[in-house]
Protein backbone atom coordinates (compact mmCIF):
# COMPACT_ATOMS: atom_id res chain seq x y z
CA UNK A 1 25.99 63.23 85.16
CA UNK A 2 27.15 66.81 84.98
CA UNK A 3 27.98 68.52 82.05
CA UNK A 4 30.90 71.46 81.40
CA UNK A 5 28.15 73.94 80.55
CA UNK A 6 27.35 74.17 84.77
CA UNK A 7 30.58 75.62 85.37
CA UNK A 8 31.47 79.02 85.78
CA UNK A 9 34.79 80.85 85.77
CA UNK A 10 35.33 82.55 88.39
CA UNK A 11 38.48 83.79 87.77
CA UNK A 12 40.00 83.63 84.14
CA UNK A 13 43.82 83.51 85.30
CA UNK A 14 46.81 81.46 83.92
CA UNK A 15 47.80 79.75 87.11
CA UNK A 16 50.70 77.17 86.24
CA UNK A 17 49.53 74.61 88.73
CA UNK A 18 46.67 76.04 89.87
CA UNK A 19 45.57 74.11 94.03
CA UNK A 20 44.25 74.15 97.36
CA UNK A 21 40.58 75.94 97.39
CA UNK A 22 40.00 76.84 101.22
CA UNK A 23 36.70 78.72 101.71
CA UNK A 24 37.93 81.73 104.95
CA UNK A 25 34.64 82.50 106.58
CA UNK A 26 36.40 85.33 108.44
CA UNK A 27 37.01 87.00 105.50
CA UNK A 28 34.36 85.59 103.03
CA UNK A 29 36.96 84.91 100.20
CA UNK A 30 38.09 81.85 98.98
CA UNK A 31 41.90 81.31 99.80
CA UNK A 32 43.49 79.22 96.27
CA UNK A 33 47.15 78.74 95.62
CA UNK A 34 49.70 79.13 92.60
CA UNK A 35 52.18 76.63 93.24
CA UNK A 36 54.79 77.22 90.97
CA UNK A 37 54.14 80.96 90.96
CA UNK A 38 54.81 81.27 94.45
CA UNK A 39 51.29 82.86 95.05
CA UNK A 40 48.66 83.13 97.48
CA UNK A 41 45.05 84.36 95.88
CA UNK A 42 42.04 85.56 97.56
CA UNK A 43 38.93 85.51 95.72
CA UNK A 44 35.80 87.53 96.47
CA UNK A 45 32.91 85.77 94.99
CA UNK A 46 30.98 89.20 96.49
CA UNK A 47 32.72 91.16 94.35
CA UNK A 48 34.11 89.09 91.76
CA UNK A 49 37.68 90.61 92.56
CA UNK A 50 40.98 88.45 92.87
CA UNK A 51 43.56 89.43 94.69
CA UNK A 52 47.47 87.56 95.28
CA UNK A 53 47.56 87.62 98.72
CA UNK A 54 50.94 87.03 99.05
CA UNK A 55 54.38 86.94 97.32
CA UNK A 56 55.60 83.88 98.97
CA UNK A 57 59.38 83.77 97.13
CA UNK A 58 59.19 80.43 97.02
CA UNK A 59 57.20 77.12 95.47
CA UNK A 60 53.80 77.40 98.02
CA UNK A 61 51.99 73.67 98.11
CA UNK A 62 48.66 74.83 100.50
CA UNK A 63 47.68 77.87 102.14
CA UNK A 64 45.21 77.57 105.36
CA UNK A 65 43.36 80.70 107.07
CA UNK A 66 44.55 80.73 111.00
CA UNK A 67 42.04 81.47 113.58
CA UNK A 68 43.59 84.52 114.70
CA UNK A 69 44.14 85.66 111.30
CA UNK A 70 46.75 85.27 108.66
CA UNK A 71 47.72 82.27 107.07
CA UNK A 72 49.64 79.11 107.60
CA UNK A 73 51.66 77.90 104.43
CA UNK A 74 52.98 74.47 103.06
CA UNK A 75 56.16 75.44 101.72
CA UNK A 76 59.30 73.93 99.94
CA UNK A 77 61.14 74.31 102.72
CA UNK A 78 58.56 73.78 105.71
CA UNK A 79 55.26 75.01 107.09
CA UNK A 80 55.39 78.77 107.69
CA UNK A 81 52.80 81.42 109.22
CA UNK A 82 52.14 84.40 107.62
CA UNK A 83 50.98 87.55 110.32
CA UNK A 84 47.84 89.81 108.90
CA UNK A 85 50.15 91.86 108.16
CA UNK A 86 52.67 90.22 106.15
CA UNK A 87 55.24 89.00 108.57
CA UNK A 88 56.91 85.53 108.20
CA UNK A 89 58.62 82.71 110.53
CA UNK A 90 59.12 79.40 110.19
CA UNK A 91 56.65 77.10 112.28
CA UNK A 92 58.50 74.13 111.30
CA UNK A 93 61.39 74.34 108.19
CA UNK A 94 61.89 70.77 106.71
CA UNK A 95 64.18 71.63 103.68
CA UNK A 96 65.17 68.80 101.65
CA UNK A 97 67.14 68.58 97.98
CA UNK A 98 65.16 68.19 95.42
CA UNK A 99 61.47 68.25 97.15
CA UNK A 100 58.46 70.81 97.79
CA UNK A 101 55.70 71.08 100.12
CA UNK A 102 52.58 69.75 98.16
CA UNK A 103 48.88 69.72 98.96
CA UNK A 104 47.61 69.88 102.83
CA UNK A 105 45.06 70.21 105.48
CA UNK A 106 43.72 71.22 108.90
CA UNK A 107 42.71 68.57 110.58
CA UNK A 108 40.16 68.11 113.51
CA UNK A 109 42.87 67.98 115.72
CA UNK A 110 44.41 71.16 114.88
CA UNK A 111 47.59 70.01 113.04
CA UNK A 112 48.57 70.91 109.99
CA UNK A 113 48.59 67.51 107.51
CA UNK A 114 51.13 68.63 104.84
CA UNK A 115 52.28 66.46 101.86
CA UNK A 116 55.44 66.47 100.28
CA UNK A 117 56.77 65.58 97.11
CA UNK A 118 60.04 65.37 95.08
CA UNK A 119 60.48 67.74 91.88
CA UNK A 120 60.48 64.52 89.74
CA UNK A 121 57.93 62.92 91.03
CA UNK A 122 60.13 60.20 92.24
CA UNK A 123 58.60 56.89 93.88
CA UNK A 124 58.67 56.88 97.44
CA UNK A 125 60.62 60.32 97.95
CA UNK A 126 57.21 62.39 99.34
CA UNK A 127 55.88 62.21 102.62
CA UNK A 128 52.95 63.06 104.94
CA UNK A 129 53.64 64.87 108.35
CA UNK A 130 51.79 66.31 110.93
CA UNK A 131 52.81 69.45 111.88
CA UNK A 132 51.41 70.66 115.43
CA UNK A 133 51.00 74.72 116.32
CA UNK A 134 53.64 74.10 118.51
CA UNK A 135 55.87 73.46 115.86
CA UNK A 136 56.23 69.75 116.67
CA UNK A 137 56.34 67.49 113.53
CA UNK A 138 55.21 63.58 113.02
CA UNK A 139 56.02 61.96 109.97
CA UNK A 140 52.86 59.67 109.87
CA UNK A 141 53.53 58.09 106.19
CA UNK A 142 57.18 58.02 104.52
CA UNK A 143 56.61 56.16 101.19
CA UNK A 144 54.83 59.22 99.41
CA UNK A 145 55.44 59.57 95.87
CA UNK A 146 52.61 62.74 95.52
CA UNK A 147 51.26 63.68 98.97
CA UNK A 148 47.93 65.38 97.62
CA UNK A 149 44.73 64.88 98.56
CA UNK A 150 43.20 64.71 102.29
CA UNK A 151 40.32 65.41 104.20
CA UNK A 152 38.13 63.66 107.03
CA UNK A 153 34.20 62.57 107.33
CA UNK A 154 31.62 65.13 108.96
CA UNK A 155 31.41 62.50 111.97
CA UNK A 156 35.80 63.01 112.17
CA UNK A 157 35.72 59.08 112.05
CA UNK A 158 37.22 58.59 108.72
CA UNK A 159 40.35 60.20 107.33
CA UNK A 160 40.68 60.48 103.43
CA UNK A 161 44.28 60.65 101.17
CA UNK A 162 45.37 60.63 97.84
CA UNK A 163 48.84 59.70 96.47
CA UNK A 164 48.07 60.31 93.13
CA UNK A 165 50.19 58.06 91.31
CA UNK A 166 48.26 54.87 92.99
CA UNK A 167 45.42 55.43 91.07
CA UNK A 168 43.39 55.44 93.96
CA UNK A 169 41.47 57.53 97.21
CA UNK A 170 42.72 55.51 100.34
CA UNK A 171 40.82 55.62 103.61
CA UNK A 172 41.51 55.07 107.35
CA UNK A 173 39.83 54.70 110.41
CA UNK A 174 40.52 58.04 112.79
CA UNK A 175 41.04 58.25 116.04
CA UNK A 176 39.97 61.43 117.88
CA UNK A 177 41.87 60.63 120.70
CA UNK A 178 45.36 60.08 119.07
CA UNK A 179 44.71 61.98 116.31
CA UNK A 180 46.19 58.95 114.39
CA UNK A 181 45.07 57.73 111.46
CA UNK A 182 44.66 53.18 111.44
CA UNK A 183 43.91 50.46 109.63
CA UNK A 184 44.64 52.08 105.48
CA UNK A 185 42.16 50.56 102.67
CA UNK A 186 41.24 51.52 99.32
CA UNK A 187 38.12 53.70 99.41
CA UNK A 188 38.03 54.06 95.56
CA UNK A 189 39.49 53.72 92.04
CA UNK A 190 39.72 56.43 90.08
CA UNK A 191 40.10 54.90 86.01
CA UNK A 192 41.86 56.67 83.16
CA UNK A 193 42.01 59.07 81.96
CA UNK A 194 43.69 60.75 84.68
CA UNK A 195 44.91 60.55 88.40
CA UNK A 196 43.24 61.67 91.55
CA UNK A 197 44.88 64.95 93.07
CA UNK A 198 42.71 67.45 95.38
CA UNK A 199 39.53 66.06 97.40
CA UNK A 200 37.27 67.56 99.78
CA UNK A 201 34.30 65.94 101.29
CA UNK A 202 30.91 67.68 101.85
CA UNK A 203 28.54 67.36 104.46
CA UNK A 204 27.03 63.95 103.77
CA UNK A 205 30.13 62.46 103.49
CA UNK A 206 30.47 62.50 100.06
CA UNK A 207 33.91 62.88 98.89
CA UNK A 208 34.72 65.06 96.07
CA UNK A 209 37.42 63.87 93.70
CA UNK A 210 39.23 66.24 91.58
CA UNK A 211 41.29 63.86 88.69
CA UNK A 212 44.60 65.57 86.82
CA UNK A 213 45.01 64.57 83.24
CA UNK A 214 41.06 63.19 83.15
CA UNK A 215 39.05 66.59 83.10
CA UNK A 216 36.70 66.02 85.83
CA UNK A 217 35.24 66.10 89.66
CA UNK A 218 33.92 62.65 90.34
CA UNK A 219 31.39 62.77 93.60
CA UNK A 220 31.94 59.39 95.76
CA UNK A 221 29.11 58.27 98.11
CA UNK A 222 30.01 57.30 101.34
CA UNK A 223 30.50 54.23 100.16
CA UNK A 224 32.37 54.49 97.46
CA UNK A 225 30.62 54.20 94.95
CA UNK A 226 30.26 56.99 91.72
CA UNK A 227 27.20 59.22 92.61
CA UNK A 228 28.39 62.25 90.17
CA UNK A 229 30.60 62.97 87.44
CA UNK A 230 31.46 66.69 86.48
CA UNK A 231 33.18 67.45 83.53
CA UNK A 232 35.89 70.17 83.55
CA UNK A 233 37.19 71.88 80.46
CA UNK A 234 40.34 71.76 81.39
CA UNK A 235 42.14 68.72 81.42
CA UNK A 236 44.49 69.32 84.60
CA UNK A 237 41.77 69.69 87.23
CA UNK A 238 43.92 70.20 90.36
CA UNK A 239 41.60 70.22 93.56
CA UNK A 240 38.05 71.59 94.70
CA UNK A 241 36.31 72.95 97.65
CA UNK A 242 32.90 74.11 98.67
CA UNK A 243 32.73 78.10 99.36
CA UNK A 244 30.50 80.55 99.47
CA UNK A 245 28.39 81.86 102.96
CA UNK A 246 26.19 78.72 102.75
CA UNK A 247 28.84 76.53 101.76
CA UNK A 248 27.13 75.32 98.48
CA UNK A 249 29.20 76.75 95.77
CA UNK A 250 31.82 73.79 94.01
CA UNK A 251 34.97 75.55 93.69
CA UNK A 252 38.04 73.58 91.38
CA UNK A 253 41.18 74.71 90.76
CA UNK A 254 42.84 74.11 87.39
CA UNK A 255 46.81 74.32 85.68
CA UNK A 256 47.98 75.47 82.37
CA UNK A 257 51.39 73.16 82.88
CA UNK A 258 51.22 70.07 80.97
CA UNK A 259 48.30 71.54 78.76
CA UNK A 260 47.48 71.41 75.15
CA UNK A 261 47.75 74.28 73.68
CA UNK A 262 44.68 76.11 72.74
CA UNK A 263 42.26 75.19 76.17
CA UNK A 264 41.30 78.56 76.82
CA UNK A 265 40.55 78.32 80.65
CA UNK A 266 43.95 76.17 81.41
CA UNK A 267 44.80 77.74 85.15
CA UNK A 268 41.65 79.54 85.96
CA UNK A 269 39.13 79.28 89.09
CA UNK A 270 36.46 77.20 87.72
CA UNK A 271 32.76 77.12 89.83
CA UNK A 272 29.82 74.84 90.20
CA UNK A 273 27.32 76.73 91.73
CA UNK A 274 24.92 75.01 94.29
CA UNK A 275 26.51 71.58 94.14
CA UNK A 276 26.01 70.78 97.17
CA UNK A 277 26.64 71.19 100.57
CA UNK A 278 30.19 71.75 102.16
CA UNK A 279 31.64 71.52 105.57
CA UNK A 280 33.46 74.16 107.28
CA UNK A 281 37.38 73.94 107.58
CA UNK A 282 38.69 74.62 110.58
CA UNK A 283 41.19 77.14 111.13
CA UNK A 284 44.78 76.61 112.36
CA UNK A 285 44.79 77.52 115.69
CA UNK A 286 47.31 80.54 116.45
């Protein structure tokens, strides 16, 4: 078991709700989100500098380098693409009362997998869609309370997600072919303290569990079962990612909302270095 005195900060900021590490090889920075303050960062680990990327004007849920450059954003009113430079359209605007883009991913078949969520957290009122470069959107599940989590084995066999409020990661079988995900089971149980949120999983297969409310990364074997516990000192521990040009740097993302106060790291960029051994992400084609 891992103790809070192996983590680094990265970045001391006061990020509200703090999400989404994405390690950008193109750039070598690691791409993190400010949900509530409408921000994208960039992080240099070369330099140590952090930069906000971009002033999205609105709640941003997940920001994803493209392969051609720029970025592709889950919004609260859709999935938008960001130019190098700056410029904005809509790839796919899905505005709804009440609700915000949360957590998402690029998948191995090129979509973008973006959760939703109402303001209130309301059972049943999120959703998971997959959102195409073409612009064409699948809702694949529509009884989301928080869409967070998701992420898919090295061998792209096994597709991982997280609606926090069950408690639980949930698994499927994944279909290359289809791109569909099959046949949903629990893969683990995450106990109180806490609920899961962000996950990422590294390059044996190991999926990383970041828990809100509990204060902690929990590492998953393959199977399931608890391999590794890291503590965080902040108790809303958001989401984590591997960066870094080997990949072997633990990245988590914290919040300050909903903390005590007095926690003197609440909404920084926390790091583990060389805890283990990441996958790349793939880029968003376009």
């Amino acid at each position: 078991m891992s103790s809070a005195t192996e983590i680094e900060i990265a970045v001391a900021a006061r990020a509200a709700l703090g999400e989404g590490p994405t390690w950008d090889p193109a750039s070598g920075r690691l791409l993190w989100v400010d949900i509530l303050g409408a921000e994208v960062h960039a992080y240099d680990p070369a330099t140590g500098r952090d930069t906000v990327l971009l002033d999205t004007g609105q709640h941003v849920g997940a920001a994803k380098p493209r392969a051609g450059g720029g970025i592709v954003a889950n919004l609260r009113d859709g999935v938008g693409l960001y130019e190098p430079g700056g410029a904005f359209r809509w790839l796919a605007e899905l505005p709804e009362d009440g609700r915000r883009g949360n957590d998402a991913a690029v998948g191995p078949d090129g979509a973008l997998w973006a959760g939703s969520m109402s303001y209130d957290a309301r059972p049943g009122e999120g959703a998971l869609r997959r959102v195409r470069p073409g612009g064409e959107v699948t809702v694949i599940l529509d009884d989301v309370t928080i869409g967070n989590g998701i992420a898919w084995s090295p061998d792209e066999r096994l597709m991982y997600y997280v609606d926090t409020p069950t408690g639980r990661v949930d698994v499927f079988d994944w279909d290359p072919g289809t791109a569909t995900p099959r046949d949903r089971r629990v893969f683990a149980e995450i106990p109180p303290p806490g609920e899961p949120d962000g996950l990422t999983v590294d390059a044996d297969g190991r999926v990383w569990v970041a828990v809100w409310g509990g204060g902690r990364v929990v590492c998953h074997a393959p199977s399931g079962a608890v391999e590794r516990v890291i503590e965080v000192p902040v108790p809303q521990t958001t989401a984590c990612a591997f960066g870094g040009p080997d990949l072997r740097d633990l990245y988590i993302t914290t919040a300050a909302v909903n903390t005590p106060p007095g926690v003197e790291h609440a909404g920084s960029l926390l790091v583990v270095p060389g805890a283990g051994q990441g996958l790349p992400a793939p880029a968003f084609p376009g």
